[in-house]
PDB file of N, CA and C in Angstrom:
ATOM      1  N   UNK A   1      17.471  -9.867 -17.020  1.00  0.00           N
ATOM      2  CA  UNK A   1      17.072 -10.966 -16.167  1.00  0.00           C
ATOM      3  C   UNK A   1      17.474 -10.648 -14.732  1.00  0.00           C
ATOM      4  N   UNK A   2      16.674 -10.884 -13.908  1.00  0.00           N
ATOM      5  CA  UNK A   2      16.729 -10.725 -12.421  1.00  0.00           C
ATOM      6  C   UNK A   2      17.608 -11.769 -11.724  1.00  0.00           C
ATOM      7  N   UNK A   3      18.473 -11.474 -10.794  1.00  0.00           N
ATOM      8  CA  UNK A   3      18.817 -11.936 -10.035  1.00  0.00           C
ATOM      9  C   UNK A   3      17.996 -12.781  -8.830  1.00  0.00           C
ATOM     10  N   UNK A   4      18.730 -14.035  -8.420  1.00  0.00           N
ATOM     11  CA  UNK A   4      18.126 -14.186  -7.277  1.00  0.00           C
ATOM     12  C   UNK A   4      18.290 -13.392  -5.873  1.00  0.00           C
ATOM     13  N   UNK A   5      17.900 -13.400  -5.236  1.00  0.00           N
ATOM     14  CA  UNK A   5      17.605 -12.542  -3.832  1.00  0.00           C
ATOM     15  C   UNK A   5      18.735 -13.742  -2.797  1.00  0.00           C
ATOM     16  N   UNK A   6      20.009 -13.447  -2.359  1.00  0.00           N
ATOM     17  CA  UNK A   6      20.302 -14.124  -1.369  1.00  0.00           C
ATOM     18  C   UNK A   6      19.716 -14.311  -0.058  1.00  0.00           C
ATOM     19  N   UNK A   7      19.964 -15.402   0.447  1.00  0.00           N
ATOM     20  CA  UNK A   7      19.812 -15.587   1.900  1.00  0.00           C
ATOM     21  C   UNK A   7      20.017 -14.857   3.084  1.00  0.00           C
ATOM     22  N   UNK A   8      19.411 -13.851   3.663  1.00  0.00           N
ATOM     23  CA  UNK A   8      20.078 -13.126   4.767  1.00  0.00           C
ATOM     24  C   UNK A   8      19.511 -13.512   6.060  1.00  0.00           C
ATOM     25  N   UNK A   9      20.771 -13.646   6.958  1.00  0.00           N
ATOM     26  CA  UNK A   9      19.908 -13.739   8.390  1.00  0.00           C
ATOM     27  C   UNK A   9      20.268 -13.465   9.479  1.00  0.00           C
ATOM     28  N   UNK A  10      20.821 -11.953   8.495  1.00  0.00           N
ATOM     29  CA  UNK A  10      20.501 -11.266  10.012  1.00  0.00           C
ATOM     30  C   UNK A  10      20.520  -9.621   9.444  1.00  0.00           C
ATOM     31  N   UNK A  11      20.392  -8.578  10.503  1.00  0.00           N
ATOM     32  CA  UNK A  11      19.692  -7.193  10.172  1.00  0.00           C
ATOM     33  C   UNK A  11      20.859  -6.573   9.446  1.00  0.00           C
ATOM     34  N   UNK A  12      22.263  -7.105  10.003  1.00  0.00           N
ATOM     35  CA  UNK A  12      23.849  -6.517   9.715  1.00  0.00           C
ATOM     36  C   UNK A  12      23.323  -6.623   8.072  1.00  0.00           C
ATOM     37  N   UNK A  13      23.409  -8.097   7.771  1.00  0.00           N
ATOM     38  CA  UNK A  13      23.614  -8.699   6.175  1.00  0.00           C
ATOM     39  C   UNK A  13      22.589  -8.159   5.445  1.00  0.00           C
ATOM     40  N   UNK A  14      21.466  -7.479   5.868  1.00  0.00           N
ATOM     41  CA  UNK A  14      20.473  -7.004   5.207  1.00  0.00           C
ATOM     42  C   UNK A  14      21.156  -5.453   5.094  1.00  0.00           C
ATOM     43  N   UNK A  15      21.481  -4.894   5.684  1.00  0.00           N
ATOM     44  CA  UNK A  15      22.321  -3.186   5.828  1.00  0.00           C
ATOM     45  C   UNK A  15      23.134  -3.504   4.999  1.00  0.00           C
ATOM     46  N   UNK A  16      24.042  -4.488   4.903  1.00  0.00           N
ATOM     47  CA  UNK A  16      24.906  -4.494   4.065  1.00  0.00           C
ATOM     48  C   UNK A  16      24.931  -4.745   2.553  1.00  0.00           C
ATOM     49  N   UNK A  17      23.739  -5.158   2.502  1.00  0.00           N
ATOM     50  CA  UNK A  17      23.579  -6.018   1.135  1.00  0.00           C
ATOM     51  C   UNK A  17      22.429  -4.781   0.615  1.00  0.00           C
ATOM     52  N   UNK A  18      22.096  -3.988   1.164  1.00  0.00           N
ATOM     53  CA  UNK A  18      21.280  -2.678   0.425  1.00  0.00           C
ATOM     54  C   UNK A  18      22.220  -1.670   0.157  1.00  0.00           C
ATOM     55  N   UNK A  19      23.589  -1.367   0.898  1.00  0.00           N
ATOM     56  CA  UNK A  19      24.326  -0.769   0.727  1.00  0.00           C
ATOM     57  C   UNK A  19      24.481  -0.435  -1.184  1.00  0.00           C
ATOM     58  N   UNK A  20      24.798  -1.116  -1.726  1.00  0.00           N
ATOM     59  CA  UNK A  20      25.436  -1.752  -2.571  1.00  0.00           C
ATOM     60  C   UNK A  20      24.277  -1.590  -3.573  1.00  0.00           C
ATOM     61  N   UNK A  21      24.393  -1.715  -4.950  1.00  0.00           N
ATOM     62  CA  UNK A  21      23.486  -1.374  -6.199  1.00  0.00           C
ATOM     63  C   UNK A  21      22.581  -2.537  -6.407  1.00  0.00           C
ATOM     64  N   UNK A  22      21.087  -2.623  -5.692  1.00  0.00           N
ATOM     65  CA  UNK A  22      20.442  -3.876  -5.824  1.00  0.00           C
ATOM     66  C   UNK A  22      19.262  -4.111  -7.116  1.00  0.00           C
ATOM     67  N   UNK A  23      19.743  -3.101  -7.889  1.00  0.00           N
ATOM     68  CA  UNK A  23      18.672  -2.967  -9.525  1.00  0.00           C
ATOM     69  C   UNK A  23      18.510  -4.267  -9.744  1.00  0.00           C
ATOM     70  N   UNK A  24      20.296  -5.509  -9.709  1.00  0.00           N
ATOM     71  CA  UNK A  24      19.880  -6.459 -10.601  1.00  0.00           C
ATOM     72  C   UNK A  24      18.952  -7.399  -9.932  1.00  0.00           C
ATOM     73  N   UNK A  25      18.473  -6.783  -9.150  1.00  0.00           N
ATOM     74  CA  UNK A  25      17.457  -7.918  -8.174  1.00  0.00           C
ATOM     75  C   UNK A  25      15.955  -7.800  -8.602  1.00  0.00           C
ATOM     76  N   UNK A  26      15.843  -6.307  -8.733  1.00  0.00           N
ATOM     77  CA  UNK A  26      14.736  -5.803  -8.777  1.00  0.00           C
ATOM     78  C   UNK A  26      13.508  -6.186 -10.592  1.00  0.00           C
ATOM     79  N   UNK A  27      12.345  -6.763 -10.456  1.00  0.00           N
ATOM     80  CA  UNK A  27      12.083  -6.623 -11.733  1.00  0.00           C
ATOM     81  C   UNK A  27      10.970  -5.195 -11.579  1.00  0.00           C
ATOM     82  N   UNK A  28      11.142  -4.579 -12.363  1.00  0.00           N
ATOM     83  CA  UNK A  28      10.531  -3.001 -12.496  1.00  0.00           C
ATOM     84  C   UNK A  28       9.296  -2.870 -12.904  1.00  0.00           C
ATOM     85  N   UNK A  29       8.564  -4.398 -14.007  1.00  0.00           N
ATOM     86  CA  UNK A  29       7.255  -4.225 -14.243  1.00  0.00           C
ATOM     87  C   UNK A  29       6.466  -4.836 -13.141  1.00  0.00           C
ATOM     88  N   UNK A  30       7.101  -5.492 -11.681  1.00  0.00           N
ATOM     89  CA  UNK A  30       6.353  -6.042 -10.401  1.00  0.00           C
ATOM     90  C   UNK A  30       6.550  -4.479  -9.199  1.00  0.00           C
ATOM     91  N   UNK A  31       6.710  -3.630  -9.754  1.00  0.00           N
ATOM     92  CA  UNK A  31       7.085  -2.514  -8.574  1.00  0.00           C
ATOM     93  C   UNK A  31       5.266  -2.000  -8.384  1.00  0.00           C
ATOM     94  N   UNK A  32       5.423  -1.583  -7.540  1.00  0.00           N
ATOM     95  CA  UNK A  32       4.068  -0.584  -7.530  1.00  0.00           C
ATOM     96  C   UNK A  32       4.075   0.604  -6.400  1.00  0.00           C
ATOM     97  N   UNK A  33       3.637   1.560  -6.442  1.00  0.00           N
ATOM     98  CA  UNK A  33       3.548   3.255  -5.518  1.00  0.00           C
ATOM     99  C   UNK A  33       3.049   2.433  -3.994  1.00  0.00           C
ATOM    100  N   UNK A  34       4.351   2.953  -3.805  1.00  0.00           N
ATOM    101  CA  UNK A  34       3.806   2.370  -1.820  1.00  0.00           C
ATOM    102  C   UNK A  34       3.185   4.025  -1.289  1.00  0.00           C
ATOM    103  N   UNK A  35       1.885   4.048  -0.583  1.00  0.00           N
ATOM    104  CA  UNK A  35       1.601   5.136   0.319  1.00  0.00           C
ATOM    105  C   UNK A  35       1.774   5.002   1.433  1.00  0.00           C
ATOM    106  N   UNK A  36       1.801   6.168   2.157  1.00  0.00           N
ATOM    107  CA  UNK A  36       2.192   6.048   4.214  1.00  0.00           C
ATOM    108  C   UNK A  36       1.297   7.419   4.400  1.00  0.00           C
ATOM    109  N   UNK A  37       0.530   6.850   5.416  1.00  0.00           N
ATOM    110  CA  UNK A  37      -0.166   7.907   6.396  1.00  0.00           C
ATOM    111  C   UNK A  37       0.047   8.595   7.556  1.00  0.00           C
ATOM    112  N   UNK A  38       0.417   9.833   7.548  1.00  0.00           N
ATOM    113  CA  UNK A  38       1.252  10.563   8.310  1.00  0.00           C
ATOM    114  C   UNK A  38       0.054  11.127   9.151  1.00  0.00           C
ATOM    115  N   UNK A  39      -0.956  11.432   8.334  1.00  0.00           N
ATOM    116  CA  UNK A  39      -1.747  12.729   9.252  1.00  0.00           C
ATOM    117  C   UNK A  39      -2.810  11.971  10.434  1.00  0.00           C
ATOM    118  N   UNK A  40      -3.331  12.631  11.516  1.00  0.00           N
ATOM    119  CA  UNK A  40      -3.782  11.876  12.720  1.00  0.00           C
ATOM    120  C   UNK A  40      -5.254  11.567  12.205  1.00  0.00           C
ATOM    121  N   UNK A  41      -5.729  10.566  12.522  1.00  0.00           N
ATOM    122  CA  UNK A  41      -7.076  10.455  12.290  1.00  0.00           C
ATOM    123  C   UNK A  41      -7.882  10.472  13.618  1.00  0.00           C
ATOM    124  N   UNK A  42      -8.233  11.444  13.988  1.00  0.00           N
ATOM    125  CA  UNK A  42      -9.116  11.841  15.010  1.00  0.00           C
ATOM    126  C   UNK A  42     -10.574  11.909  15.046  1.00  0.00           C
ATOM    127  N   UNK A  43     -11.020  11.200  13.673  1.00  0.00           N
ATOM    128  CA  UNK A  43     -12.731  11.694  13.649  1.00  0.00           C
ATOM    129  C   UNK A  43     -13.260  10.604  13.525  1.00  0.00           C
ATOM    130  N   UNK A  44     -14.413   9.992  13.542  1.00  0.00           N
ATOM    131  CA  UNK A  44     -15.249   8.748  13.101  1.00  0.00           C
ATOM    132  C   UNK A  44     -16.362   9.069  12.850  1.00  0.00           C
ATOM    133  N   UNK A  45     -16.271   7.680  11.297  1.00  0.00           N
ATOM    134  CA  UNK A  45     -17.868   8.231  10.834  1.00  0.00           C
ATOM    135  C   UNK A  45     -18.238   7.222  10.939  1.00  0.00           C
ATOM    136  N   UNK A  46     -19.161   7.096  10.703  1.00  0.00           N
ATOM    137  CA  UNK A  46     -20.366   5.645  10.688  1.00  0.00           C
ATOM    138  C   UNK A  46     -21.431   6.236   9.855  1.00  0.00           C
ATOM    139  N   UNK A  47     -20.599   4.559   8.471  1.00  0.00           N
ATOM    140  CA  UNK A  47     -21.573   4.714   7.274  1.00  0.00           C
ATOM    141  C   UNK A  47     -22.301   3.482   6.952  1.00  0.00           C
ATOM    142  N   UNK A  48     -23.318   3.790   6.713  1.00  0.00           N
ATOM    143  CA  UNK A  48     -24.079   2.064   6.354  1.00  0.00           C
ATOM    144  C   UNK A  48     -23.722   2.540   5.160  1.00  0.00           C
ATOM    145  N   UNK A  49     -23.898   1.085   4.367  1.00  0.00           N
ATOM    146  CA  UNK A  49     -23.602   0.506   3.218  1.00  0.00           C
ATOM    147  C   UNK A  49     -24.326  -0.661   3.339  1.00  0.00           C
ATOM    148  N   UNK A  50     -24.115  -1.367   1.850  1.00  0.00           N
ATOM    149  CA  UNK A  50     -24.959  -2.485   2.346  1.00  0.00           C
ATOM    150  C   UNK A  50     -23.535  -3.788   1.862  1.00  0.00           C
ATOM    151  N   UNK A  51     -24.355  -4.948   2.036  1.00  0.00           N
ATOM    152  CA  UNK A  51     -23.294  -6.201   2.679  1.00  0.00           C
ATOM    153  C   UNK A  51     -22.218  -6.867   1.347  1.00  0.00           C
ATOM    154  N   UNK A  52     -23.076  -6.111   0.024  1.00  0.00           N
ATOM    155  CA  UNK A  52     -22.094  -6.526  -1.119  1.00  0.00           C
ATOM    156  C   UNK A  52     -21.035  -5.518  -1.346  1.00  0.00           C
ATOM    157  N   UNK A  53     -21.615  -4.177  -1.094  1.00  0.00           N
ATOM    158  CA  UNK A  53     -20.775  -3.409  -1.128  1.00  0.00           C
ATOM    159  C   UNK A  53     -19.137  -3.201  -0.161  1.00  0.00           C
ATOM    160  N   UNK A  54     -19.943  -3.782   1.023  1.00  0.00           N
ATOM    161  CA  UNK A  54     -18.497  -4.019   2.088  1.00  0.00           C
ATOM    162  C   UNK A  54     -17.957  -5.281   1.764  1.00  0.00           C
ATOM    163  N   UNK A  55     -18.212  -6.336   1.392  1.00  0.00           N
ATOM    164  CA  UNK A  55     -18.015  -7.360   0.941  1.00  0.00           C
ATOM    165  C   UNK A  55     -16.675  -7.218  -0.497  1.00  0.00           C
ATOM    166  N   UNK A  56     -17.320  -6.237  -1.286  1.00  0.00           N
ATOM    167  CA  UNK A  56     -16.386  -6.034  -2.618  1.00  0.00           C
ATOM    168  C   UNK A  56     -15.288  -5.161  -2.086  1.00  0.00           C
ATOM    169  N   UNK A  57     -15.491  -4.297  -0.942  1.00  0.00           N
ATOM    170  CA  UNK A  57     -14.482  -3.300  -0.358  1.00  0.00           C
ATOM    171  C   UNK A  57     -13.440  -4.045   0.041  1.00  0.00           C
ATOM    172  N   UNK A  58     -13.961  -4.785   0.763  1.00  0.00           N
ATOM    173  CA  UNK A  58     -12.970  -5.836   1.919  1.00  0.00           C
ATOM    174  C   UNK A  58     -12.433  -6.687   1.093  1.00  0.00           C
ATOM    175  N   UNK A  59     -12.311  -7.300  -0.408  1.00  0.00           N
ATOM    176  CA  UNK A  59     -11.812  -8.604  -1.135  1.00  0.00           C
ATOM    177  C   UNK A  59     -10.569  -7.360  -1.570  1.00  0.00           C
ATOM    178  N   UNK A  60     -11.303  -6.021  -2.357  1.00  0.00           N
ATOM    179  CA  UNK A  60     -10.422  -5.209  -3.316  1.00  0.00           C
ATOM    180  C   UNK A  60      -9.140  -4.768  -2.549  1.00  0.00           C
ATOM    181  N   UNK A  61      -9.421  -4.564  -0.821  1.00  0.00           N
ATOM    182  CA  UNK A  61      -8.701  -4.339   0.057  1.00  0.00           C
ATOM    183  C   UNK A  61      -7.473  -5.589   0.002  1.00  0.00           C
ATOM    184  N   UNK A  62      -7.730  -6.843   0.308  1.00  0.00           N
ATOM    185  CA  UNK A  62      -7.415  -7.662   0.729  1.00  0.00           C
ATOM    186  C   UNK A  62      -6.422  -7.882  -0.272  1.00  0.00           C
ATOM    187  N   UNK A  63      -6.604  -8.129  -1.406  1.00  0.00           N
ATOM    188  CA  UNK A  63      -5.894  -8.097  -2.575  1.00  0.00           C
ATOM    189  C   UNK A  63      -5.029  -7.332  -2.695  1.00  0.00           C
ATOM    190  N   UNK A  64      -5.321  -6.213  -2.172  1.00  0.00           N
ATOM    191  CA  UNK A  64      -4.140  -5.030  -2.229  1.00  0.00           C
ATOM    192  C   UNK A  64      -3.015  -5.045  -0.844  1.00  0.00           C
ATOM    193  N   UNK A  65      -3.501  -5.605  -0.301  1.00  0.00           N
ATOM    194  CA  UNK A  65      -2.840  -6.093   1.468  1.00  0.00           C
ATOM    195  C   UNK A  65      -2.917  -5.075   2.147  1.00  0.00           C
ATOM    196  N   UNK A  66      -4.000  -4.552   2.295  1.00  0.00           N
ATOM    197  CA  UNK A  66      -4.682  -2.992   2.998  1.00  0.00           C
ATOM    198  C   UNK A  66      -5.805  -3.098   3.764  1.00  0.00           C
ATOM    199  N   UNK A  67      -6.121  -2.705   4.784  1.00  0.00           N
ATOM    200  CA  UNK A  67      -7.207  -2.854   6.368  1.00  0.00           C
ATOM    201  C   UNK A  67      -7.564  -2.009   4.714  1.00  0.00           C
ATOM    202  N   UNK A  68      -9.503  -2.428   5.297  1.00  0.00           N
ATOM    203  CA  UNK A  68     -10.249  -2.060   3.935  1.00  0.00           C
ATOM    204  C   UNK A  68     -11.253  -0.688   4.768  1.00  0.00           C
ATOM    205  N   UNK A  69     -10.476  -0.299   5.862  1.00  0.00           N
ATOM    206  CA  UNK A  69     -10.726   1.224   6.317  1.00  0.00           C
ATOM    207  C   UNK A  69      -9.822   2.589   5.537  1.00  0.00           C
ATOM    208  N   UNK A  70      -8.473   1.345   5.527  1.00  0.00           N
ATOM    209  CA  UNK A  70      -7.831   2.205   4.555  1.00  0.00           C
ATOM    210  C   UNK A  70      -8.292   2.639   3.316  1.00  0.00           C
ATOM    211  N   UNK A  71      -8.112   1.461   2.720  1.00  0.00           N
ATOM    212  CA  UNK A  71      -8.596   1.749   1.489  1.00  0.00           C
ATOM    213  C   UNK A  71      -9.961   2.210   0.874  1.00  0.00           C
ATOM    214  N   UNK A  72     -11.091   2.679   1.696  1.00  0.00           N
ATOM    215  CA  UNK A  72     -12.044   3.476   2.264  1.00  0.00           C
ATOM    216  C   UNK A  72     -11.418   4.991   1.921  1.00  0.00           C
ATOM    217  N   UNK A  73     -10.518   5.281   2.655  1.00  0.00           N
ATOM    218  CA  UNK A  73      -9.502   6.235   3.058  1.00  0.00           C
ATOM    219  C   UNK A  73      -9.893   6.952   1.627  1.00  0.00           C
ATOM    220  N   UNK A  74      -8.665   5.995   1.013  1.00  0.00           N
ATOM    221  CA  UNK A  74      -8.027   6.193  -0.291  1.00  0.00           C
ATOM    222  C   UNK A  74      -8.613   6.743  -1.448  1.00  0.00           C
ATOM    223  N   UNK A  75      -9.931   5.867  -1.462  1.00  0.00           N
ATOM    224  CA  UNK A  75     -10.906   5.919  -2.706  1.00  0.00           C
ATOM    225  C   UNK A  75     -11.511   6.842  -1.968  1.00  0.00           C
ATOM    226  N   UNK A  76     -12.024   7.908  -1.086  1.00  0.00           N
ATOM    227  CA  UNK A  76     -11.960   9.037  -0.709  1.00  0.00           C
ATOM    228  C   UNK A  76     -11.538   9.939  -1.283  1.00  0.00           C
ATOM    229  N   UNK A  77      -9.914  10.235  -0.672  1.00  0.00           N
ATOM    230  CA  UNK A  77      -9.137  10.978  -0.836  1.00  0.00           C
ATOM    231  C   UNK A  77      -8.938  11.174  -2.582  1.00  0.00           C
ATOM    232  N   UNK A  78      -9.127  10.102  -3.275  1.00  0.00           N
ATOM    233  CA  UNK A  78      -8.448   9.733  -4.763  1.00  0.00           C
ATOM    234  C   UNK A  78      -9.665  10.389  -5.902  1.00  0.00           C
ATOM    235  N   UNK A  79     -11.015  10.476  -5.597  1.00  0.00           N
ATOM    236  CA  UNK A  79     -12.297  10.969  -5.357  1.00  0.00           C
ATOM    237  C   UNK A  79     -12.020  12.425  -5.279  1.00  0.00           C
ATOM    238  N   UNK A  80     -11.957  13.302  -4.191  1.00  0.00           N
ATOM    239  CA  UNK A  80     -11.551  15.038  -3.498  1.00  0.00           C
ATOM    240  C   UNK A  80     -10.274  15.259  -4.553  1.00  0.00           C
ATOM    241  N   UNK A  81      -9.442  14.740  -5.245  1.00  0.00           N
ATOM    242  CA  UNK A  81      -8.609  15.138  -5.876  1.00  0.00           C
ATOM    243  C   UNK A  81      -8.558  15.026  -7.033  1.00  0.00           C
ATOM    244  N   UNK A  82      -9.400  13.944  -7.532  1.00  0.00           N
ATOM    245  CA  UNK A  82     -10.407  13.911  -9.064  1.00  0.00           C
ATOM    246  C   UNK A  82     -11.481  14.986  -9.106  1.00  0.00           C
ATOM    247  N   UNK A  83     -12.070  15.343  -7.914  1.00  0.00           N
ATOM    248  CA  UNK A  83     -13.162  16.901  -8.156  1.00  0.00           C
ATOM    249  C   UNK A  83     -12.368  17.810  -8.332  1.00  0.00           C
ATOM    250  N   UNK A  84     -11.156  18.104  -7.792  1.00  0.00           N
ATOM    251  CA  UNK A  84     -10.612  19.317  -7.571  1.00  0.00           C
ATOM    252  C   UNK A  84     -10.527  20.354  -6.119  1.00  0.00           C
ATOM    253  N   UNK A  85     -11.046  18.888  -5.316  1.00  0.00           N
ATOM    254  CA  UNK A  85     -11.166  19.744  -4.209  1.00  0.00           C
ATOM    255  C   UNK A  85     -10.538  19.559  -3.372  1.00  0.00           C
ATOM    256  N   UNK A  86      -9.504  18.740  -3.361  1.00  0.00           N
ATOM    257  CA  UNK A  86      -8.339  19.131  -2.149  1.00  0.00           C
ATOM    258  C   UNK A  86      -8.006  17.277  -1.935  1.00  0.00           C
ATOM    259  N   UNK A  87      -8.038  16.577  -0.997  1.00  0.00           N
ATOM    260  CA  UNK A  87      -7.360  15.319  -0.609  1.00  0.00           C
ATOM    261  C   UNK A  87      -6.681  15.456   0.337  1.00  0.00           C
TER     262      UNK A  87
END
């Protein structure tokens, strides 16, 4: 059983309170793979699609709490590494 999450308010009590073993806080079947984008995006494309399709992009995005350029990105990248061809 999980703990509750105390009150913190301020940046000290937050440093301090991670210090320390915070498992019993954590429930492990609500975790999920955080990604971070390091590399520069210097190019632009411009793709039509049509309005259900950006429509279903932008909800699946939204749901996930992701700009639905990202997640564009993703299902890309997730795509090139299901062929075998790089990501």
């Amino acid at each position: 059983m999980k703990k509750r999450l105390p009150k913190l308010k301020t940046d000290k009590a937050v440093e301090k309170f991670i210090e320390d073993d915070i498992s019993p806080y954590l429930d492990a079947k609500n975790l999920v793979p955080a990604t971070f984008e390091f590399a520069p995006k210097g190019k632009v494309v411009n793709l039509r699609m049509s309005e259900a399709l950006l429509l279903a992009l932008k909800k699946i995005s939204k749901r996930r709490g992701i700009p639905y350029q990202r997640y564009i990105r993703e299902a890309l990248e997730q795509s090139l590494k299901r062929d075998g061809t790089g990501g």
